[in-house]
C-alpha atoms as a PDB file:
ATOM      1  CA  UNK A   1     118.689 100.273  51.619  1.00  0.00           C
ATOM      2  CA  UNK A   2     121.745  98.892  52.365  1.00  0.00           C
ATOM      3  CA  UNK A   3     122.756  95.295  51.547  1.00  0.00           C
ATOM      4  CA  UNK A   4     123.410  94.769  55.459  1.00  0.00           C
ATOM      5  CA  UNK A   5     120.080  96.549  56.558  1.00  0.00           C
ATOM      6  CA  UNK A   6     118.371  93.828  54.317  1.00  0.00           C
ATOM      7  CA  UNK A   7     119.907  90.977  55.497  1.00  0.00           C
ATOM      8  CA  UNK A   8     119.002  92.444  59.023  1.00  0.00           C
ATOM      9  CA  UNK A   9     115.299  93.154  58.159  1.00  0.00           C
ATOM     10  CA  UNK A  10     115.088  89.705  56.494  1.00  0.00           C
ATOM     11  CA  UNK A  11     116.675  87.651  59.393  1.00  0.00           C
ATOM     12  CA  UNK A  12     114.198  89.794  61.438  1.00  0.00           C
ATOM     13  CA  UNK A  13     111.247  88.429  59.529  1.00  0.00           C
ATOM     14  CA  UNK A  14     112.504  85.057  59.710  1.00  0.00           C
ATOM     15  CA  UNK A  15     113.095  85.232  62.946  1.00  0.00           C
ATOM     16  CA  UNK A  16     109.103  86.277  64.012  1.00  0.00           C
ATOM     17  CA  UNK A  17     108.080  84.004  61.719  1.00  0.00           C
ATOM     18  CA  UNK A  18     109.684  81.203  63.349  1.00  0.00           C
ATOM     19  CA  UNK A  19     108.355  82.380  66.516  1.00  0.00           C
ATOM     20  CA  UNK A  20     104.908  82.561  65.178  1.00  0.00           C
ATOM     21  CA  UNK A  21     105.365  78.860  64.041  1.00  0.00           C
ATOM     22  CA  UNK A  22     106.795  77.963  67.227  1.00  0.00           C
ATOM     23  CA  UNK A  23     103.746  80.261  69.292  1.00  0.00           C
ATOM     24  CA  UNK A  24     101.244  77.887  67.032  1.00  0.00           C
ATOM     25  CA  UNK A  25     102.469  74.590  67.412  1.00  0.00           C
ATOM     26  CA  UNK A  26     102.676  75.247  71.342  1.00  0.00           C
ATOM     27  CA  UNK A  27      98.594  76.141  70.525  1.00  0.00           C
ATOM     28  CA  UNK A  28      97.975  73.087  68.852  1.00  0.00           C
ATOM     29  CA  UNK A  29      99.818  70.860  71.543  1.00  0.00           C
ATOM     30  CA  UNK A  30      97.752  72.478  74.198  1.00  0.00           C
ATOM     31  CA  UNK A  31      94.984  71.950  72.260  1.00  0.00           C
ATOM     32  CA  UNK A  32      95.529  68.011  71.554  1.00  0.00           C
ATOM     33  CA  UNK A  33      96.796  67.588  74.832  1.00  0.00           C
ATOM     34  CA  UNK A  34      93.012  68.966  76.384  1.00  0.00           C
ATOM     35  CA  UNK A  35      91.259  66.952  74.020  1.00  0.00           C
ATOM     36  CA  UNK A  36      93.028  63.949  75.135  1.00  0.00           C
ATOM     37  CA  UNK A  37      92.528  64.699  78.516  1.00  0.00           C
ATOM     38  CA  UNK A  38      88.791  64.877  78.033  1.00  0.00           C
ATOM     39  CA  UNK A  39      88.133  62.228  75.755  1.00  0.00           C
ATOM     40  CA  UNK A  40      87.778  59.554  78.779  1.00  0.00           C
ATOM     41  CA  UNK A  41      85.123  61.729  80.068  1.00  0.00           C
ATOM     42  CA  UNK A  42      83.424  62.310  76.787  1.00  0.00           C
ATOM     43  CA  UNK A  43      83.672  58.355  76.306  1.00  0.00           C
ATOM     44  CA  UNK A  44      82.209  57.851  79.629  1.00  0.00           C
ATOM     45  CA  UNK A  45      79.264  60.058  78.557  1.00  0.00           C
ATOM     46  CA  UNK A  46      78.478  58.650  75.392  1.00  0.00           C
ATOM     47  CA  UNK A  47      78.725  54.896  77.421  1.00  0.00           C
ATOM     48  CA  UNK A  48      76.265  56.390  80.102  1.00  0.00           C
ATOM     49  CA  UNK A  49      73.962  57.763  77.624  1.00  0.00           C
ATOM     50  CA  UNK A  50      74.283  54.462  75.465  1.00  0.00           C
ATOM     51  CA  UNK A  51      73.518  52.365  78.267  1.00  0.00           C
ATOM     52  CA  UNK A  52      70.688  54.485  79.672  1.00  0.00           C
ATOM     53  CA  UNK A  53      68.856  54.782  75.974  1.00  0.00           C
ATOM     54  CA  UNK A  54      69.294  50.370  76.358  1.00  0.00           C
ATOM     55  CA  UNK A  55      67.284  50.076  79.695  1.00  0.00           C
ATOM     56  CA  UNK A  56      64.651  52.525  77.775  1.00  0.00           C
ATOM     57  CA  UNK A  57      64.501  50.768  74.807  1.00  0.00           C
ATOM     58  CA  UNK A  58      64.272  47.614  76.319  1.00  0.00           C
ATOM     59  CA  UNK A  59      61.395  48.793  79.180  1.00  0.00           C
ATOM     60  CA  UNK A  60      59.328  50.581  76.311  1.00  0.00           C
ATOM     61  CA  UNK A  61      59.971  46.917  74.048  1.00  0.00           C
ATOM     62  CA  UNK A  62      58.515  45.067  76.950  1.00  0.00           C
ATOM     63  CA  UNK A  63      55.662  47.230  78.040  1.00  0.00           C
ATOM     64  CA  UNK A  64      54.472  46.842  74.345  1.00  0.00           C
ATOM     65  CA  UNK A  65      54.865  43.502  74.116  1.00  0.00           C
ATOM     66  CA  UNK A  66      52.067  42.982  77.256  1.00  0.00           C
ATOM     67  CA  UNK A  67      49.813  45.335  76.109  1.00  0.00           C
ATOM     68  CA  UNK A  68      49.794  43.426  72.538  1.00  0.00           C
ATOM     69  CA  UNK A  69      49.389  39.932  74.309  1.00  0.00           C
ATOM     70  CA  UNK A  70      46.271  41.319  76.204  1.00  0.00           C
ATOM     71  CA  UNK A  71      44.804  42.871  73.222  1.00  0.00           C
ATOM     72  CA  UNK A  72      45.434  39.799  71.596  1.00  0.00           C
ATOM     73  CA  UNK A  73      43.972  37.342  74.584  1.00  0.00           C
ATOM     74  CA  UNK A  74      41.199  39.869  74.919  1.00  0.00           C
ATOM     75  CA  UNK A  75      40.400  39.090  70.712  1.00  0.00           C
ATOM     76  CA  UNK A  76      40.761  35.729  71.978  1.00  0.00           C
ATOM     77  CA  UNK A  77      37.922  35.571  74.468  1.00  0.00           C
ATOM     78  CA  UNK A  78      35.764  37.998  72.800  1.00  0.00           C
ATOM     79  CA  UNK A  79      35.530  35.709  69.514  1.00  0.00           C
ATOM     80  CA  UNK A  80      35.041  32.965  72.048  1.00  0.00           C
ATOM     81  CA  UNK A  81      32.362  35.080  74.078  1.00  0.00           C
ATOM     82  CA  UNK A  82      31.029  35.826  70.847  1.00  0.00           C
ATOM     83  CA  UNK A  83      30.702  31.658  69.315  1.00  0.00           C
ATOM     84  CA  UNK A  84      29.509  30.123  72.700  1.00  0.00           C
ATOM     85  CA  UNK A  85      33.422  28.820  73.247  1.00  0.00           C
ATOM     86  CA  UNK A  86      34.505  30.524  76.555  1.00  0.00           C
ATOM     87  CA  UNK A  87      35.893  28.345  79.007  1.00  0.00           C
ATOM     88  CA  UNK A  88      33.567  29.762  82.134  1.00  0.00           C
ATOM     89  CA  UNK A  89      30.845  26.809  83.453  1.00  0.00           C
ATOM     90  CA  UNK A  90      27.377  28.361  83.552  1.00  0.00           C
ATOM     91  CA  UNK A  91      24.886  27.075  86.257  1.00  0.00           C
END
């Protein structure tokens, strides 16, 4: 090969590869800029889902606590029931 025809081939190569580099960088800009675009929605997701798993939490916290304060009152009166102490007047 000729000193020219290498110089040639390698500028070639040089040449793709720098359009390769180029072609990727483009990709990973595209890329980026989608991810961007959808992280408000993500984050509005993960705030909806968040919020919702709250009210659950919070409604499944509450139901408990009433059913333990009537198992508790209903200890209460049958102890009572139980030692002559209820509260009801007999006639």
């Amino acid at each position: 090969m000729s000193s020219m025809q290498q110089s040639f081939e390698a500028g070639q190569s040089q040449g793709q590869a720098e359009a390769k580099i180029e072609e990727w960088i483009e990709s990973g800009k595209e890329a980026a800029n989608k991810a961007c675009d959808n992280a408000p929605n993500v984050a509005q997701c993960v705030k909806d889902s968040a919020h919702q798993t709250k009210q659950e939490t919070s409604n499944f916290l509450q139901q408990t606590g009433e059913q333990m304060m009537n198992m508790a009152q209903g200890a209460v009166d049958t102890v009572k029931n139980t030692l002559g102490m209820n509260n009801e007047k007999k006639n």
